[in-house]
Protein backbone atom coordinates (compact mmCIF):
# COMPACT_ATOMS: atom_id res chain seq x y z
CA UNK A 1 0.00 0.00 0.00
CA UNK A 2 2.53 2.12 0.82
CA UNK A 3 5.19 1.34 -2.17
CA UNK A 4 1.83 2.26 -4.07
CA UNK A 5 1.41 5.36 -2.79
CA UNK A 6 4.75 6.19 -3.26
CA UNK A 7 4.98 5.53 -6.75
CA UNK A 8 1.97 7.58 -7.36
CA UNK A 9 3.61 10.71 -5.68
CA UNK A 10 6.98 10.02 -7.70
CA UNK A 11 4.80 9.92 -10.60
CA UNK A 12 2.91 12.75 -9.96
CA UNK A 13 6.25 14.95 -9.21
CA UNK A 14 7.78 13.55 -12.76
CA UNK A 15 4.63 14.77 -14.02
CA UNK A 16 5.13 18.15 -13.09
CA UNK A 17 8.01 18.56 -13.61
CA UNK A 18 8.13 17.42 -17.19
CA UNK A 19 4.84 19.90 -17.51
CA UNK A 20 6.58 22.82 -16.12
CA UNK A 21 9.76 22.35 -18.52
CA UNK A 22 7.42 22.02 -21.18
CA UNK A 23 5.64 25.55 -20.52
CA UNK A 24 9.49 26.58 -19.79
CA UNK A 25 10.56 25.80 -23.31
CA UNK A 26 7.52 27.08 -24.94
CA UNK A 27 7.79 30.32 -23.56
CA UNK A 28 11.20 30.51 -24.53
CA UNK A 29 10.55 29.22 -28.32
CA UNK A 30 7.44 31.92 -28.38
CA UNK A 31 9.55 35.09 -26.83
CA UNK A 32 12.07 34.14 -29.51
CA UNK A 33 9.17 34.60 -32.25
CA UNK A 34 8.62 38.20 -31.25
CA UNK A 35 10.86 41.01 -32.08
CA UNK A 36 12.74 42.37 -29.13
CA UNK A 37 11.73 45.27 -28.06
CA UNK A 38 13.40 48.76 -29.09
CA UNK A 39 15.79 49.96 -26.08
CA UNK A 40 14.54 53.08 -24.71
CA UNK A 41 16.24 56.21 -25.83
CA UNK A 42 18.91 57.29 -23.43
CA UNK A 43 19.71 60.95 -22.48
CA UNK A 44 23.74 60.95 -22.31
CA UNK A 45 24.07 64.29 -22.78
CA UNK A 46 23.70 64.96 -18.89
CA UNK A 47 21.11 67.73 -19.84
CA UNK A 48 17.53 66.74 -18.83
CA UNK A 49 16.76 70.59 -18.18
CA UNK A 50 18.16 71.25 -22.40
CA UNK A 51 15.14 73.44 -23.35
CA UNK A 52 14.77 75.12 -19.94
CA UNK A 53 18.77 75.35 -20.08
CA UNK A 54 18.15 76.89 -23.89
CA UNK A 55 16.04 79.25 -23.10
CA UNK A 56 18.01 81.04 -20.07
CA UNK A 57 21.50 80.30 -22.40
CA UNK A 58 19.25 83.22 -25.24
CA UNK A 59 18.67 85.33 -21.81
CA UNK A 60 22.35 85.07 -21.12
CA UNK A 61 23.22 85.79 -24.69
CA UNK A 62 21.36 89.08 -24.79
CA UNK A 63 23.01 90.21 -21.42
CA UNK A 64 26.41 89.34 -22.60
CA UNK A 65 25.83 91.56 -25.95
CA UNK A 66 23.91 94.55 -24.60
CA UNK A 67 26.07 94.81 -21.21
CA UNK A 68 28.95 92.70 -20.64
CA UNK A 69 30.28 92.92 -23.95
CA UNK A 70 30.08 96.45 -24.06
CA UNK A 71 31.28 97.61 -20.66
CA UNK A 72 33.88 94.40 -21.20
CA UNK A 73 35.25 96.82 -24.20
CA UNK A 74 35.17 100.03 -22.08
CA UNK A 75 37.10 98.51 -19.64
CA UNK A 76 39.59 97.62 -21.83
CA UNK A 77 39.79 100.97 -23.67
CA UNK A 78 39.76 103.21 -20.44
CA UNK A 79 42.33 100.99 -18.72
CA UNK A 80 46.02 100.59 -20.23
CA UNK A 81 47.09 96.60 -20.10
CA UNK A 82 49.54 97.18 -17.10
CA UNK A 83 46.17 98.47 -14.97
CA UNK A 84 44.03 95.84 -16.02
CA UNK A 85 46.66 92.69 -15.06
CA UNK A 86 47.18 94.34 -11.39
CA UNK A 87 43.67 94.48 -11.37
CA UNK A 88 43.33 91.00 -12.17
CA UNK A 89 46.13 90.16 -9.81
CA UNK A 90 44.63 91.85 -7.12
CA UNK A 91 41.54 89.87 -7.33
CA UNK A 92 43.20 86.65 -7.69
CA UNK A 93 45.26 87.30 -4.11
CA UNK A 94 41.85 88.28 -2.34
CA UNK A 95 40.74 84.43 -3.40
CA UNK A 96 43.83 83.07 -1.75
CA UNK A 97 42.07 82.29 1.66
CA UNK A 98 39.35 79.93 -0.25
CA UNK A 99 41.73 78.30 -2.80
CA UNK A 100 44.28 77.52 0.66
CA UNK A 101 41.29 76.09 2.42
CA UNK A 102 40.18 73.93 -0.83
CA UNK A 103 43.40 72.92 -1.11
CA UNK A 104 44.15 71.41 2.57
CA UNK A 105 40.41 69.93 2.43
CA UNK A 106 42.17 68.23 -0.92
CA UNK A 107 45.31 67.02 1.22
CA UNK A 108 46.92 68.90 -1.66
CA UNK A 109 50.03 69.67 0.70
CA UNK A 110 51.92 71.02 -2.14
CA UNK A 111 48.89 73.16 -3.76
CA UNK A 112 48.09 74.18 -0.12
CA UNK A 113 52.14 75.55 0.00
CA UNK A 114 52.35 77.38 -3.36
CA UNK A 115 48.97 78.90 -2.42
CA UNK A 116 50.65 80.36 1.30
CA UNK A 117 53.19 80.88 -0.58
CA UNK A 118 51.55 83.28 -3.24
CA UNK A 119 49.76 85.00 -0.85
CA UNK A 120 52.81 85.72 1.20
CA UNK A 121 54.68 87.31 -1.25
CA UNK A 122 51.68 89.15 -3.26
CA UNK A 123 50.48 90.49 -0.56
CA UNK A 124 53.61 91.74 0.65
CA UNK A 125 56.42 92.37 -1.49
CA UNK A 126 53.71 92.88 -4.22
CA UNK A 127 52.06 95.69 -2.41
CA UNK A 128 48.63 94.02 -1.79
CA UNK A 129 48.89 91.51 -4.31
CA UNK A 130 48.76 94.01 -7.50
CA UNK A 131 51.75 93.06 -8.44
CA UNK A 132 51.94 88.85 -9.09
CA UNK A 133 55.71 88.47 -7.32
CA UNK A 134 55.56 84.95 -7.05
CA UNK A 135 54.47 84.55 -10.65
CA UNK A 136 57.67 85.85 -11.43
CA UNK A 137 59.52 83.24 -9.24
CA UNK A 138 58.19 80.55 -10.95
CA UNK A 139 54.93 79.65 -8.92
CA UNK A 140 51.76 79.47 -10.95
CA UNK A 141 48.55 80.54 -9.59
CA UNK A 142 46.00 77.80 -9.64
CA UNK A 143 41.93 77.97 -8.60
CA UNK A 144 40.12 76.10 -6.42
CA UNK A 145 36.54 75.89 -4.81
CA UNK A 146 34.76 73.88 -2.72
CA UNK A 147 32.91 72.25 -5.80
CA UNK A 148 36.26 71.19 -6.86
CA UNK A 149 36.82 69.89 -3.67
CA UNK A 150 33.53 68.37 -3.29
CA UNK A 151 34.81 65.82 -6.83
CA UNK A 152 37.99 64.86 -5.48
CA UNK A 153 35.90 63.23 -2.56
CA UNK A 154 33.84 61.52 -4.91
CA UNK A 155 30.16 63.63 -5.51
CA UNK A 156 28.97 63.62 -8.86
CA UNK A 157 28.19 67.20 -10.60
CA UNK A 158 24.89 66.48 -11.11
CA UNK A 159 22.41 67.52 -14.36
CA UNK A 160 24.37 70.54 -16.21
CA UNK A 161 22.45 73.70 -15.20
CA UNK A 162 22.45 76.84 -16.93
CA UNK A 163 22.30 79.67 -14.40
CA UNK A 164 21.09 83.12 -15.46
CA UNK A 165 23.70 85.56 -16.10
CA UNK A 166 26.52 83.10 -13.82
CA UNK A 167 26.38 80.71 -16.96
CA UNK A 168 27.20 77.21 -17.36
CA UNK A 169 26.96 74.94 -13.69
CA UNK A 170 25.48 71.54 -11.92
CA UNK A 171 23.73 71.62 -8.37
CA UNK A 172 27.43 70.53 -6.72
CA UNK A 173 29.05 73.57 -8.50
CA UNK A 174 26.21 75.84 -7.52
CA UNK A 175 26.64 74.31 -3.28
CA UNK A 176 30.12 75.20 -3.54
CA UNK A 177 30.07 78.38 -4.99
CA UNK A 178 27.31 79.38 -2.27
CA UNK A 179 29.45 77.95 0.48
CA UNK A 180 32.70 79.62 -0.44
CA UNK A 181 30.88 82.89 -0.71
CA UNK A 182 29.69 82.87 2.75
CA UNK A 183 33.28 81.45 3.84
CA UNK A 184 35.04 83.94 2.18
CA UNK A 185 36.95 86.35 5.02
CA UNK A 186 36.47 89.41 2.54
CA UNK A 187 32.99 88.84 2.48
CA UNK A 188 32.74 88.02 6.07
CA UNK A 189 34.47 91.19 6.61
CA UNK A 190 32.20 93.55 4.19
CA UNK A 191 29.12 91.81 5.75
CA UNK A 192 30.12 92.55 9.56
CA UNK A 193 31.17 96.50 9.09
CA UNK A 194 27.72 96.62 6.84
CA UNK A 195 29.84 97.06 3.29
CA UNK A 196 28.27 94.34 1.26
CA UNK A 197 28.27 96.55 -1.62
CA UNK A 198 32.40 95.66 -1.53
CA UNK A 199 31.62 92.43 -1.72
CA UNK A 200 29.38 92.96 -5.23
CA UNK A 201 31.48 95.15 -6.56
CA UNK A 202 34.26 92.47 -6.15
CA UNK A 203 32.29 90.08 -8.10
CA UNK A 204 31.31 92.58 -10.58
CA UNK A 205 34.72 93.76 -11.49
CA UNK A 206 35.76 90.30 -11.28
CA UNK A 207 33.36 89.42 -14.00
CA UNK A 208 33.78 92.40 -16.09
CA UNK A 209 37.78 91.77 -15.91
CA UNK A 210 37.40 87.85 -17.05
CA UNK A 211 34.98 88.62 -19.84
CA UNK A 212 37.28 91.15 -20.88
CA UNK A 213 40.14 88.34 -21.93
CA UNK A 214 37.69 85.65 -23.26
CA UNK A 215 35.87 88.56 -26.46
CA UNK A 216 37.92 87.34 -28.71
CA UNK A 217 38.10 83.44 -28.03
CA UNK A 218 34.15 82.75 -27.16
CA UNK A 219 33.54 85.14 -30.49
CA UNK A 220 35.61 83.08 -32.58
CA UNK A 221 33.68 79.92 -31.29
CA UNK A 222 29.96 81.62 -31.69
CA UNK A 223 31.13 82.45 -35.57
CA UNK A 224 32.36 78.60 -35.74
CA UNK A 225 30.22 76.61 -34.00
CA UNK A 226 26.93 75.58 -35.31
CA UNK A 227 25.79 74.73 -31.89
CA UNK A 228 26.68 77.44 -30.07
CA UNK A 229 24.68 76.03 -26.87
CA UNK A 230 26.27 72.19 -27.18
CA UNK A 231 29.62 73.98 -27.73
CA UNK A 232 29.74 76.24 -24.71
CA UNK A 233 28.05 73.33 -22.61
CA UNK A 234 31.25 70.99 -24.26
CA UNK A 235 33.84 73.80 -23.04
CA UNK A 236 32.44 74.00 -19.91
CA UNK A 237 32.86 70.56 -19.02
CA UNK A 238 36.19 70.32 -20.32
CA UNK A 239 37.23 73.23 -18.43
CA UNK A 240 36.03 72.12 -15.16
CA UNK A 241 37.64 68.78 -15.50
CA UNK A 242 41.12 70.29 -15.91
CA UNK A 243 40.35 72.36 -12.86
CA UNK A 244 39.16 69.10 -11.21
CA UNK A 245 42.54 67.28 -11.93
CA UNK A 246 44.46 70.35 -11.21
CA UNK A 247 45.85 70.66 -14.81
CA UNK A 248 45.84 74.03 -16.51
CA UNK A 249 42.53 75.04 -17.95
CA UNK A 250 43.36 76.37 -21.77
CA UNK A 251 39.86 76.44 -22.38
CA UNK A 252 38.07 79.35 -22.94
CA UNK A 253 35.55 80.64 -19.77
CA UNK A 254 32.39 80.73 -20.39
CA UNK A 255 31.14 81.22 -16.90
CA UNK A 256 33.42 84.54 -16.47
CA UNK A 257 31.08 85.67 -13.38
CA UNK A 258 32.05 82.51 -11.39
CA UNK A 259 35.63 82.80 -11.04
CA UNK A 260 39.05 84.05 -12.66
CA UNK A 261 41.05 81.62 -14.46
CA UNK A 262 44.70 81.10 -15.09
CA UNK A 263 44.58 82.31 -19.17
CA UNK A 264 47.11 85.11 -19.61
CA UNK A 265 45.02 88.31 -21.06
CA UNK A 266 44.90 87.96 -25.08
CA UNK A 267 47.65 89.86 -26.50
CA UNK A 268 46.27 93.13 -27.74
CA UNK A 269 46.16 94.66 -31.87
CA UNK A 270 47.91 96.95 -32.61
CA UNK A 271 46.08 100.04 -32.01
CA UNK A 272 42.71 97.82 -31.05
CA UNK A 273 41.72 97.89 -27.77
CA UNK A 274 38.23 97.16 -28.36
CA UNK A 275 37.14 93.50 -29.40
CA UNK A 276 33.37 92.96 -31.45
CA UNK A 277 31.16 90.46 -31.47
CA UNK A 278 30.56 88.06 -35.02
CA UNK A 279 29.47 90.15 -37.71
CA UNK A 280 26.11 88.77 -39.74
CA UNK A 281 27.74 86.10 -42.39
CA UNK A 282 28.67 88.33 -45.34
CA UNK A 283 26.60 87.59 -48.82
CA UNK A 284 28.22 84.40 -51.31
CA UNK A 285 31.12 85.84 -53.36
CA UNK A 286 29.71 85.67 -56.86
CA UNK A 287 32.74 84.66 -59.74
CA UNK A 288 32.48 85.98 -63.50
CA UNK A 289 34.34 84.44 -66.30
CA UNK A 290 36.75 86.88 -68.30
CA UNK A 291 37.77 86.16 -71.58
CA UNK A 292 41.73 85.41 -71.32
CA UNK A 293 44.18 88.28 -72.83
CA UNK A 294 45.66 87.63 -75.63
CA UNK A 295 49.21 86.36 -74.84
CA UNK A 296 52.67 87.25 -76.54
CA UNK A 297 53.13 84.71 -79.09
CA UNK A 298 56.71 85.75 -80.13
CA UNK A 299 59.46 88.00 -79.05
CA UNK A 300 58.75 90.06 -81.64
CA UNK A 301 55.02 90.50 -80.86
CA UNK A 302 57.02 92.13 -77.54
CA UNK A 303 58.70 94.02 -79.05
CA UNK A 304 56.04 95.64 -81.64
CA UNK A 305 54.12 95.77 -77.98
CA UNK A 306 56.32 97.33 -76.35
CA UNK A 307 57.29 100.25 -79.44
CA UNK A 308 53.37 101.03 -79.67
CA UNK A 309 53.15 101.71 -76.37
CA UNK A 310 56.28 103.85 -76.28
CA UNK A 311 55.34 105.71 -79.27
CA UNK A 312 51.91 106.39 -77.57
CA UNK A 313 51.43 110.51 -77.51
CA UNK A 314 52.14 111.67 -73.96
CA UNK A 315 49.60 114.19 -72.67
């Protein structure tokens, strides 16, 4: 009875099973009959916002040709060269504190020494930091920010972001230029003897002074490109992964409102001091076939030539 009932439930279990690898293989034979599906489309561009980000890039354009542009060119014809780089000098020592903090939050030990070591010697020996001394002994200046140091340790930049009138960013770059603002000791300073209007004009000169040296390059690119919005989005994420590796940005900036780079100034014409924007495309050159002149056949067609038009009457 029991060897019966056994043998039933062993039969019953090879039963199933065979069923179940039955419906397993004809599942498999009738997915294989369908087409596969199409993959989804993939943004890789890193750009969900693209039209919002389009339509505040047109914003920026207009405020870049009807004010930065312009005062960007006034600047650079009321000031001689020599002003303009202490200027720019000047600026660069005030961001000493947050580039020295960014860099010891790195553990860039060396970065964090050439940075003391700027400061030291701008600041004193170069009267305030107007004149770049240490420049001069061979030690580079080099940015850094908290969103730079906010990469090293690993957190991603986030969807690319254009800002209105800052330009090009991500929500990590954004944090960290917040932060350091509020960390910065000359803004600490404005804020506590009630000056914050030192601390815009700062940024505004800042701005005005690093649009200044970037007229000619971004101009060159907006008459190139034929996506001037991919382009600039392309430079800024090449630039900001040189800064991120600490390797000399030679990239054009197109955020000139969030922070000097280390580009030398572009050398000026001669007697320019005033840079324009891309002219319209001029009209299609139009060609016209000419009938060839009759060439000299013989040195004495050259001669005959040349006696006829000798013995032409002079008036």
């Amino acid at each position: 009875m029991h060897c019966r009932h056994r043998a039933n439930i062993a039969s019953g279990v090879v039963f199933a099973a065979a069923l179940g690898i039955s419906a397993m293989l004809g599942v498999r034979h009738a997915a294989a009959q369908q087409p596969a599906p199409a993959p989804a489309a993939i943004d890789d561009n890193g750009d969900p916002w693209e039209n919002t980000n389009r339509a505040i890039f047109e914003f920026n354009q207009g405020v870049d040709r009807t004010v930065l542009v312009p005062v960007a060119n006034v600047y650079r014809a009321a000031l001689p060269t020599q002003i303009r780089d202490m200027i720019h000098d000047f600026l660069q020592n005030l961001n000493s504190p947050i580039i020295f903090a960014n860099d010891v939050l790195q553990g860039q030990a060396g970065l964090a020494g050439e940075t003391l070591g700027r400061a030291v010697l701008n600041t004193t020996i170069g009267f305030g930091g107007i004149f770049d001394v240490a420049g001069k002994f061979g030690v580079p200046f080099h940015t850094n920010d908290l969103g730079i140091t906010l990469a090293t340790w690993g957190v991603g930049s986030g969807p690319y972001m254009m800002l209105p009138v800052l330009g090009p960013s991500n929500p990590r770059d954004l944090f960290g230029d917040v932060a350091d603002s509020f960390g910065d000791p000359g803004n600490i300073v404005a804020s506590q003897h009630h000056r914050v209007w030192a601390s815009v004009t700062r940024g505004v000169v800042s701005g005005i002074d690093e649009r200044s040296r970037n007229i000619e390059s971004l101009a060159e690119i907006e008459r190139t490109s034929l996506d001037y919005y991919a382009t600039i989005r392309s430079l800024a994420r090449q630039r900001r992964a040189a800064q991120i590796r600490h390797q000399k940005e030679d990239v054009p900036n197109a955020a000139p409102l969030q922070g000097a780079s280390a580009l030398p100034p572009p050398a000026p014409m001669p007697g320019e001091s005033v840079a324009v924007l891309p002219a319209k495309s001029a009209p299609a050159m139009s060609y016209q076939m000419v009938a060839p002149a009759p060439m000299v056949n013989s040195l004495a067609d050259l001669q005959k030539s040349s006696m006829t038009t000798s013995a032409a009457p002079r008036r």
